[in-house]
Protein backbone atom coordinates (compact mmCIF):
# COMPACT_ATOMS: atom_id res chain seq x y z
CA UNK A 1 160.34 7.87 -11.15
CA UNK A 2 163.89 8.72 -12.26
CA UNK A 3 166.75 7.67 -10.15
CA UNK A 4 167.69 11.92 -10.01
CA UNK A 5 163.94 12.59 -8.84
CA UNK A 6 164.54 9.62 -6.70
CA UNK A 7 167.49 11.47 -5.22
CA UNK A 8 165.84 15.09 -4.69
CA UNK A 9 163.01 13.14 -2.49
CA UNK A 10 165.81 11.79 0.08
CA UNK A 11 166.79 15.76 0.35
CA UNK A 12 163.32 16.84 0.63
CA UNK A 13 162.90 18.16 3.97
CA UNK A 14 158.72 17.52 3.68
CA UNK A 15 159.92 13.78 3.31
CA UNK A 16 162.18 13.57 6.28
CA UNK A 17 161.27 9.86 6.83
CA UNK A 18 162.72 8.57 3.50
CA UNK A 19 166.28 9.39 4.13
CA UNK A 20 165.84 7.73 7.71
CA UNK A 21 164.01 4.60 6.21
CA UNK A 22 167.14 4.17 3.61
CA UNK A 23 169.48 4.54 6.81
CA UNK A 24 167.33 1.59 8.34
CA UNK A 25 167.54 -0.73 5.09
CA UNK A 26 170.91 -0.46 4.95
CA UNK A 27 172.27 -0.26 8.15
CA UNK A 28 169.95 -3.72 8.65
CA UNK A 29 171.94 -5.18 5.26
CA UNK A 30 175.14 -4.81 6.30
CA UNK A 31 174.72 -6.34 9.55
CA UNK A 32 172.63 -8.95 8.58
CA UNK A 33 174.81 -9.88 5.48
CA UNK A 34 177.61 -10.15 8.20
CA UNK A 35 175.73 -12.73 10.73
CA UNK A 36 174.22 -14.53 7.66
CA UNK A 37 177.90 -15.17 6.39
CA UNK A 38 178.28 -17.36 9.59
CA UNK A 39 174.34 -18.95 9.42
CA UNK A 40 175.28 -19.71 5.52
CA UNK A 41 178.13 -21.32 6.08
CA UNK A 42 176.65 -23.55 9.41
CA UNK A 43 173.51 -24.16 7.08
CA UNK A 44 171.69 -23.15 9.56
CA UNK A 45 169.66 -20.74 7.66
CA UNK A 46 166.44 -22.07 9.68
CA UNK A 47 167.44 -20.03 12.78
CA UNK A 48 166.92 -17.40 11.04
CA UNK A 49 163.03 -18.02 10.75
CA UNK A 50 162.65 -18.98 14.15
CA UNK A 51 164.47 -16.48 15.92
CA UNK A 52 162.14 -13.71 13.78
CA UNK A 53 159.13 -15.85 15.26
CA UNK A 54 161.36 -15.83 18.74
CA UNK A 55 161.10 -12.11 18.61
CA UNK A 56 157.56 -11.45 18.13
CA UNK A 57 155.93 -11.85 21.86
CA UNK A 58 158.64 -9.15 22.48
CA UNK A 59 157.80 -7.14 20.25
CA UNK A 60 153.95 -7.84 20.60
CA UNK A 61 154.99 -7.16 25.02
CA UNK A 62 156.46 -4.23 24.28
CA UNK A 63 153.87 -2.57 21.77
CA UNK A 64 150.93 -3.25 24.31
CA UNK A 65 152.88 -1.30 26.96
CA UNK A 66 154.12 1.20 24.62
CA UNK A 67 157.97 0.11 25.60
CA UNK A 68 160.85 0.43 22.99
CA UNK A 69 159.72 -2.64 20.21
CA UNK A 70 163.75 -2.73 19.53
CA UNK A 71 164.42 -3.68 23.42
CA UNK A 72 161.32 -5.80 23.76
CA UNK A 73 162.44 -8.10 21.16
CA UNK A 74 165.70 -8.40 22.26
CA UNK A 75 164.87 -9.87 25.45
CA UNK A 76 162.42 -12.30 24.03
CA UNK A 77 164.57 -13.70 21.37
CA UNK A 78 168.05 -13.57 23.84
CA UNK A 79 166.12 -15.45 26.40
CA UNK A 80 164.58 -18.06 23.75
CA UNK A 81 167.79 -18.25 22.28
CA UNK A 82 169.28 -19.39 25.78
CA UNK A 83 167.13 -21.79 25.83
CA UNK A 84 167.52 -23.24 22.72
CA UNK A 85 171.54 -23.14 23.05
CA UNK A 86 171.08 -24.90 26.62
CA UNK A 87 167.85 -27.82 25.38
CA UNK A 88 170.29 -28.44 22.08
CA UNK A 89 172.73 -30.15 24.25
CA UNK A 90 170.52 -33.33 24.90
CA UNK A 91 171.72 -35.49 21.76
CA UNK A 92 168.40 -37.33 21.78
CA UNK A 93 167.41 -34.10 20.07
CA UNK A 94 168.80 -32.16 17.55
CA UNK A 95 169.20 -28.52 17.19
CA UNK A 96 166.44 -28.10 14.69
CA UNK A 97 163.96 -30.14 16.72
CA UNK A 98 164.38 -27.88 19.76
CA UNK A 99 164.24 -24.63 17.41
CA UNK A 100 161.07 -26.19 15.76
CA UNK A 101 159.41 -26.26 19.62
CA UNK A 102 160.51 -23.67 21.23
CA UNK A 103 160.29 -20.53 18.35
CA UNK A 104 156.88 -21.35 17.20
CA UNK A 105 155.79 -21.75 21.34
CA UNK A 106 157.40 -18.13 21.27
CA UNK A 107 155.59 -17.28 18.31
CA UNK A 108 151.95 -18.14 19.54
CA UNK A 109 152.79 -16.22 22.75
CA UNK A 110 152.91 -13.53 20.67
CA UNK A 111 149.98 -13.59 18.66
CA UNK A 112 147.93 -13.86 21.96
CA UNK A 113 149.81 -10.90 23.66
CA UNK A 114 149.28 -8.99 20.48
CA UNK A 115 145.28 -10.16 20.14
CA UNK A 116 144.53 -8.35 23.15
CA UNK A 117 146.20 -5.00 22.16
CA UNK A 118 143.85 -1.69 20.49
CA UNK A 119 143.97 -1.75 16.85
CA UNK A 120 144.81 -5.36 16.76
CA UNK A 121 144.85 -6.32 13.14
CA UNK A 122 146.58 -2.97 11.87
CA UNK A 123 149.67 -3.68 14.57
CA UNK A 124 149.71 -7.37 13.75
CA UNK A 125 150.35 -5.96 10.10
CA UNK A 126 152.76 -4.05 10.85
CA UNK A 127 155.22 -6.66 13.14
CA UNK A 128 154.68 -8.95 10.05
CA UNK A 129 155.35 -7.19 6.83
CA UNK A 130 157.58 -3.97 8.36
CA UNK A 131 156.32 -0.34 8.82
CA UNK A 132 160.01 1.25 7.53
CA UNK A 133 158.56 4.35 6.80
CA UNK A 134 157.43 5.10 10.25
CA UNK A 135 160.54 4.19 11.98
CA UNK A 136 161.44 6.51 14.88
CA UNK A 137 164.00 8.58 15.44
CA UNK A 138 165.24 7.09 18.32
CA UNK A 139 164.80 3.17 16.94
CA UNK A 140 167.29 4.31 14.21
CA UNK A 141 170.13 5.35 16.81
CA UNK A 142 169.09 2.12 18.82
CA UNK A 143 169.43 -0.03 15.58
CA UNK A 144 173.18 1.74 14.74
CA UNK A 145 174.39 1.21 17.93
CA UNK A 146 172.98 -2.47 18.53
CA UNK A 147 174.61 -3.15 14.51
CA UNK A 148 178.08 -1.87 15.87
CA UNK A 149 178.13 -3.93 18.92
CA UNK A 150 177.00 -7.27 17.07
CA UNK A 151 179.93 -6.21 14.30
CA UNK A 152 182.33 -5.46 17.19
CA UNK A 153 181.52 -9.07 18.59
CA UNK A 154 181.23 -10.93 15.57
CA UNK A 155 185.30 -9.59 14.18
CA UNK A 156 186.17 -10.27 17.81
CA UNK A 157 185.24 -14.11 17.82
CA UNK A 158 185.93 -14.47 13.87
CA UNK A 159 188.50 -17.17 13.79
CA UNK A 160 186.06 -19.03 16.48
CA UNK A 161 183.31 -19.13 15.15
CA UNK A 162 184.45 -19.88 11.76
CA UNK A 163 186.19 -23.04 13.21
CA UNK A 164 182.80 -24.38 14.64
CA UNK A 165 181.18 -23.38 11.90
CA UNK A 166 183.42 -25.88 9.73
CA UNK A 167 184.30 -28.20 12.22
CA UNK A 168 182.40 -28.45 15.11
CA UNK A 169 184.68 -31.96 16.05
CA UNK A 170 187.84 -30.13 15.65
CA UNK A 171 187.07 -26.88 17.07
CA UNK A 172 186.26 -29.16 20.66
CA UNK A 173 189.50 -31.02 20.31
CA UNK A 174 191.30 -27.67 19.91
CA UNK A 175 189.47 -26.72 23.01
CA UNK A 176 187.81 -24.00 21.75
CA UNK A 177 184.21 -23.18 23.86
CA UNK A 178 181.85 -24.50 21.52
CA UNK A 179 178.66 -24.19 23.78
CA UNK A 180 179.74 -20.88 24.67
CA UNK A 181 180.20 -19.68 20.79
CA UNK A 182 177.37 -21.01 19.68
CA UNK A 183 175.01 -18.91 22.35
CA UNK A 184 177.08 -15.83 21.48
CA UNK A 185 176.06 -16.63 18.11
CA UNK A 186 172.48 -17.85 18.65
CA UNK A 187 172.05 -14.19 20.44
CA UNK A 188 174.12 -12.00 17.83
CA UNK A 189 171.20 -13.53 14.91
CA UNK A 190 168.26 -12.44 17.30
CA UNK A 191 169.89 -9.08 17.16
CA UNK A 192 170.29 -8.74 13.66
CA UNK A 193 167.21 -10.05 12.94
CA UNK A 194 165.26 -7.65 16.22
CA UNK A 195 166.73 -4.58 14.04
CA UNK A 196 165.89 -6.25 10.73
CA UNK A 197 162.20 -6.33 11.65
CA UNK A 198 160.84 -2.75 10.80
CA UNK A 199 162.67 -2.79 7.89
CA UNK A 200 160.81 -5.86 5.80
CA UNK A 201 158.77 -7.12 8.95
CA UNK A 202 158.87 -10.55 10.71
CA UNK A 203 157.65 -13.05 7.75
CA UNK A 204 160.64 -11.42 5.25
CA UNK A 205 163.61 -11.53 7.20
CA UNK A 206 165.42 -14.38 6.90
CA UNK A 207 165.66 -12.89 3.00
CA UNK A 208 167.67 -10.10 4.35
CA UNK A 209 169.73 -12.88 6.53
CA UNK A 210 170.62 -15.75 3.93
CA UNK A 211 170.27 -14.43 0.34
CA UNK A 212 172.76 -11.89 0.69
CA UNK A 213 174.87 -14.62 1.98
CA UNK A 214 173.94 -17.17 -0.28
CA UNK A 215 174.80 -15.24 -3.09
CA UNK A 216 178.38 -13.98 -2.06
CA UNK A 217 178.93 -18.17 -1.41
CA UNK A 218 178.48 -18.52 -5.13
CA UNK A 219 180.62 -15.70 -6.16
CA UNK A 220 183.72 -17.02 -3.92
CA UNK A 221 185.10 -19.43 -1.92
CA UNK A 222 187.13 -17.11 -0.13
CA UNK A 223 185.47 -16.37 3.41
CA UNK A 224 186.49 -12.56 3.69
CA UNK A 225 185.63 -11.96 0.43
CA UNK A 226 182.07 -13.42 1.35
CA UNK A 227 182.05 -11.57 4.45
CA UNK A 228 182.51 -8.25 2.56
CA UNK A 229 180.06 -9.22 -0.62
CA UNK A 230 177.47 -9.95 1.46
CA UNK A 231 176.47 -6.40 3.41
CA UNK A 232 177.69 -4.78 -0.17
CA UNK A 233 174.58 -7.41 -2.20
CA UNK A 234 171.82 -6.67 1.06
CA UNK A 235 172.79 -3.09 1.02
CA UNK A 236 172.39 -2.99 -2.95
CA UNK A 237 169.20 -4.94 -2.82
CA UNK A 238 167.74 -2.41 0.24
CA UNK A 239 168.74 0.75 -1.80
CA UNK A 240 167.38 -0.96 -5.21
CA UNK A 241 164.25 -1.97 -3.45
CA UNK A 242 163.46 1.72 -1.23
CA UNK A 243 163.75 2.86 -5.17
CA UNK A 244 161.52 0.61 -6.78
CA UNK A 245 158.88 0.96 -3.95
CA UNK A 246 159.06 4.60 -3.31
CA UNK A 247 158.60 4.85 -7.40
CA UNK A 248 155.65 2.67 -8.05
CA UNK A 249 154.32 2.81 -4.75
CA UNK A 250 155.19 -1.34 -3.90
CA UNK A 251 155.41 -3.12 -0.29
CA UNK A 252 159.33 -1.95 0.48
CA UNK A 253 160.12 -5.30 2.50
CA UNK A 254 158.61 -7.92 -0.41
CA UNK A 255 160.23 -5.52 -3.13
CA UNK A 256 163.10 -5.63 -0.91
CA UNK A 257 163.34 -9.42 -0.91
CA UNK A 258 162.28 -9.35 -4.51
CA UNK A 259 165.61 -7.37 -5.85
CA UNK A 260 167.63 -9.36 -3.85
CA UNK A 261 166.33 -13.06 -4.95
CA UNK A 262 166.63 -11.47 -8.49
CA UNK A 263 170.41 -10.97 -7.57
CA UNK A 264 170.78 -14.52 -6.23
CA UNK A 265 168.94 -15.94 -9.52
CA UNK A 266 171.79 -13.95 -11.86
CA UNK A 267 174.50 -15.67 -9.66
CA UNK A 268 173.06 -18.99 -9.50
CA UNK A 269 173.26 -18.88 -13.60
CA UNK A 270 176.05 -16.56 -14.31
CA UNK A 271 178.63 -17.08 -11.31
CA UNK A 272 181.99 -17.09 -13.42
CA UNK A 273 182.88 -20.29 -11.40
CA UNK A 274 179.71 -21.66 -10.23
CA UNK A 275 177.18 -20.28 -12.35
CA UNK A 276 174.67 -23.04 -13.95
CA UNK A 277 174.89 -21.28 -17.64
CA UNK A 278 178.78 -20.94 -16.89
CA UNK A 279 179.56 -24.51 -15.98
CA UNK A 280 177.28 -25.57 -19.02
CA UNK A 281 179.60 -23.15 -21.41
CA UNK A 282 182.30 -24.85 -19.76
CA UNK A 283 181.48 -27.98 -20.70
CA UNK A 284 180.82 -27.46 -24.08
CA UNK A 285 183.81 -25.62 -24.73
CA UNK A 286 185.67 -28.57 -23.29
CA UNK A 287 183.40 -31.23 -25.62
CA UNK A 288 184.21 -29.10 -28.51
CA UNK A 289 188.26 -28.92 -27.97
């Protein structure tokens, strides 16, 4: 499929769920490559797995009663994040030890929940690998306005939570809230990721989270820049992948992830600063002066 017969399907009235599935992939990117600026730099990329697994006896609550899957797994990964934020204060644990209990507790809740629905194996198929072609109409509006209020948040606290996410130390001696910040921030990621879901499902989205993010951090050191490189690569990726899938008839979400690790591999070797081939040029250019 051409890229022009590409573009006449997203026009195609008959094929009214293409359009909305591209509005989906993107609108997921950008706010995804936004929050994962903030996980990236934290290196807390792990979060990002759990909280996908925190969602999912939401989701699985909400199918069974036929409730809104977008609402349902908001609850269940806000409340799970709570709890995480609060158990993370005991220092005999660390963050990543309480995540480790308390996501994949959340997870098996919802495989249960979800065993005991109709249809069992065809919904549990589509929580994990993303249904974006049957997306709703009224998920998508759900999804844009949940994406503008995590944005809103997110430029609201920016100084903030860039401080913790540095300095943790300093950001407490300047008396900045870091408990506080970091639930704000533990709940903003379950919302990205809660609207990230139908797009590439719950095993693929912490792609759409960190590479994005990942790969603006090797293009710059600049944080805005990295803020604004990030949607722009996820966005890229989600239109490159829709292409690819809708073309030769692919899984979007893996081809989805696919494109995008394909973009992270080209920076990791050609970054003009820290790209492995570039450094390596470097070097020889410098052994041969």
């Amino acid at each position: 499929m051409t890229p022009v017969e590409f573009l006449t399907d997203l026009f195609n009235p008959d094929l009214a769920f293409l359009p909305k599935a591209l509005a989906v992939a993107v609108m997921s990117s950008v706010v995804c490559g936004v929050v994962g600026t903030y996980v990236v730099l934290r290196g807390m990329a792990f979060i990002g797995d759990a909280v996908s697994h925190a969602v999912f006896p939401g989701l699985a609550i909400a199918f069974v009663l036929e409730g809104n899957l977008v609402l349902g797994g908001t609850l269940a990964g806000v409340a799970t994040a709570v709890l995480v934020a609060v158990f993370s204060q005991n220092r005999r644990l660390n963050e990543s030890s309480v995540i480790g209990v308390l996501f994949v507790a959340a997870f098996a809740l919802g495989v249960v929940v979800i065993s005991q629905a109709p249809g069992y194996a065809g919904s549990l198929e589509q929580f994990l690998f993303g249904s974006i072609t049957g997306i709703p109409t009224s998920d998508l509006w759900t999804d844009a306005v949940t994406g503008v209020v995590v944005l809103a948040v997110l430029f609201a606290f920016h100084k903030e939570l860039v401080t913790i996410s540095l300095d943790r130390e300093s950001a407490r001696a300047m008396g900045i809230a870091v408990f506080r910040l970091d639930l704000a921030l533990y709940v903003l990621v379950t919302l990205a990721v809660v609207i990230s879901v139908q797009t590439i499902g719950n095993i693929l989205v912490l792609a759409l989270l960190v590479t994005p993010a990942a790969t603006a951090r090797l293009l710059t050191d600049r944080i805005g820049v990295m803020m604004a490189l990030s949607p722009a690569i996820g966005s890229l990726g989600a239109l490159v992948g829709l292409y690819l899938s809708w073309g030769w008839d692919l899984p979007t979400g893996g081809t989805v992830v696919l494109v995008l690790t394909a973009v992270f591999l080209l920076a990791w070797f050609l970054a003009p600063r820290q790209g492995l081939l570039t450094k390596a040029w470097r070097h020889l250019a410098r052994t041969r002066a």
